[in-house]
Protein backbone atom coordinates (compact mmCIF):
# COMPACT_ATOMS: atom_id res chain seq x y z
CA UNK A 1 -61.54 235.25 111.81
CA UNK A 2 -64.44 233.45 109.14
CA UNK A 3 -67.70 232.73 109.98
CA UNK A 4 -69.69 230.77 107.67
CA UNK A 5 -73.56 230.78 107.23
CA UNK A 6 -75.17 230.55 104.64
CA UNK A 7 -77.75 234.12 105.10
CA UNK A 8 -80.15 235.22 102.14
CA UNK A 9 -80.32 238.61 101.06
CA UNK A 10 -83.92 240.80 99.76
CA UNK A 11 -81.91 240.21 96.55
CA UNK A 12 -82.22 236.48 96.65
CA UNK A 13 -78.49 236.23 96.68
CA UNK A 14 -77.36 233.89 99.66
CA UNK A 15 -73.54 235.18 101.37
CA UNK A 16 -72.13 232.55 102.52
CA UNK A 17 -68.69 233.81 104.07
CA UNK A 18 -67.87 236.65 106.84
CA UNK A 19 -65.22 238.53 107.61
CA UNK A 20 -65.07 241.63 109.69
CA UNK A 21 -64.01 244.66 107.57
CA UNK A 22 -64.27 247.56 109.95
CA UNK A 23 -63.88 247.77 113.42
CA UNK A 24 -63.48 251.81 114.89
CA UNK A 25 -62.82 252.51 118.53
CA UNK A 26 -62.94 255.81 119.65
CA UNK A 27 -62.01 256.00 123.46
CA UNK A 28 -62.25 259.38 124.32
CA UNK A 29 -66.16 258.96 123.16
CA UNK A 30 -66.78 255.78 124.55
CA UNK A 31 -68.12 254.78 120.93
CA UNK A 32 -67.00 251.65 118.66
CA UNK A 33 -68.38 250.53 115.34
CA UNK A 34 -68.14 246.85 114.23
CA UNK A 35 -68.78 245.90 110.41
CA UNK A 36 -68.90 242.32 109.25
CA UNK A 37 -69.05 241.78 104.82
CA UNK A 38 -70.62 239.03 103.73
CA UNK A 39 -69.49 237.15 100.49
CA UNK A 40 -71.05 234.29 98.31
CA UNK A 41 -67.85 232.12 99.11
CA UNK A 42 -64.64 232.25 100.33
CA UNK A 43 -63.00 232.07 97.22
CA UNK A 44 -64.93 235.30 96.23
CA UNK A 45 -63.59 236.95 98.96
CA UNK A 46 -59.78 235.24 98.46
CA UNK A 47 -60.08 236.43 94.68
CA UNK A 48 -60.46 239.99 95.58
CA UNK A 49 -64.51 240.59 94.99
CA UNK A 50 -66.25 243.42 96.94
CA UNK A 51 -68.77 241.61 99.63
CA UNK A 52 -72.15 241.75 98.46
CA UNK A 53 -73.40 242.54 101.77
CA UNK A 54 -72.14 244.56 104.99
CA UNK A 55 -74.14 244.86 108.69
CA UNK A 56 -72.22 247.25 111.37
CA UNK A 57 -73.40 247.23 114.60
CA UNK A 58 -72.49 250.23 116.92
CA UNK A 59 -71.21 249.80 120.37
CA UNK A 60 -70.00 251.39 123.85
CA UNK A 61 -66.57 251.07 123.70
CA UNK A 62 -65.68 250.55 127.57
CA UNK A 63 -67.63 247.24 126.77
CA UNK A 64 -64.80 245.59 125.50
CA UNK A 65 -61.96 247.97 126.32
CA UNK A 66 -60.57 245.70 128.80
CA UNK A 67 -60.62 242.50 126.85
CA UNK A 68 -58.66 244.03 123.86
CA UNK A 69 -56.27 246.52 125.28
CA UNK A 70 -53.28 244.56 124.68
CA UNK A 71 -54.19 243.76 121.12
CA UNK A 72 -55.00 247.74 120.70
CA UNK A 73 -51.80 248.49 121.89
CA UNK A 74 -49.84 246.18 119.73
CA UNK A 75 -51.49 247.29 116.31
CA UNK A 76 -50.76 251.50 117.31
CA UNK A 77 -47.37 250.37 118.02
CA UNK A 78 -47.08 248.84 114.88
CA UNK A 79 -49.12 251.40 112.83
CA UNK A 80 -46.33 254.13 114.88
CA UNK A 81 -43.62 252.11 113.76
CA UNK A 82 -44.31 252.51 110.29
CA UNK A 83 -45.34 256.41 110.40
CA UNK A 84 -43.77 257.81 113.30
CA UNK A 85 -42.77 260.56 111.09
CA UNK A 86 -46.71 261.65 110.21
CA UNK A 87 -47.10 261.39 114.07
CA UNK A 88 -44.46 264.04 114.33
CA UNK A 89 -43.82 262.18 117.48
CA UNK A 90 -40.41 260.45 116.99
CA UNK A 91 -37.56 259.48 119.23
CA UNK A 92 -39.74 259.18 122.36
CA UNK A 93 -39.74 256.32 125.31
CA UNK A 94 -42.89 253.98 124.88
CA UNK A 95 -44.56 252.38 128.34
CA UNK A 96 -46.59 250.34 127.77
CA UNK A 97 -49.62 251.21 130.48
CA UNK A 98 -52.99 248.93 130.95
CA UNK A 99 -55.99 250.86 129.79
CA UNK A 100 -58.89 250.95 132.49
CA UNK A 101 -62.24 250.07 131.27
């Protein structure tokens, strides 16, 4: 996801291209933290340069629990596929189950 507007900084400098760089979900505290980086131009950001900008926005999780669920769920199994062993959780049955908002 890219969203493109040109926004000027206090600095004068104008960011141009956004991409989110954060996003935290923490459902046992209902909270979630968003963070979208701002960068002069999409070739800064596709050359590797730090955003000159950031704006995070904090959030009640059960908000939007229901709408992204299935997308959660399919990044941890992922992320547990790769480092089951740190989990120290290995060799188990995964259900998949629908989280309630």
């Amino acid at each position: 996801m890219e969203l493109v507007k040109n926004i000027e900084l206090a600095n004068g400098v104008i960011a141009s291209y956004w991409k989110p760089v954060r996003i935290d979900l923490n459902l046992v505290e209902n909270a979630g933290v968003a963070e979208i980086g701002g960068w002069i131009s999409a070739e800064a950001y596709n050359t590797g340069k730090e955003p000159v900008t950031t704006r995070k926005v904090n959030f009640n999780a059960k908000d939007i629990i229901s709408q992204v669920s299935t997308g959660l769920d399919s990044i941890f199994l992922k992320v547990y596929g790769v480092y089951k062993s740190s989990f120290a959780i290995e060799d188990v049955e995964v259900v998949q189950e629908e989280i309630k908002a």
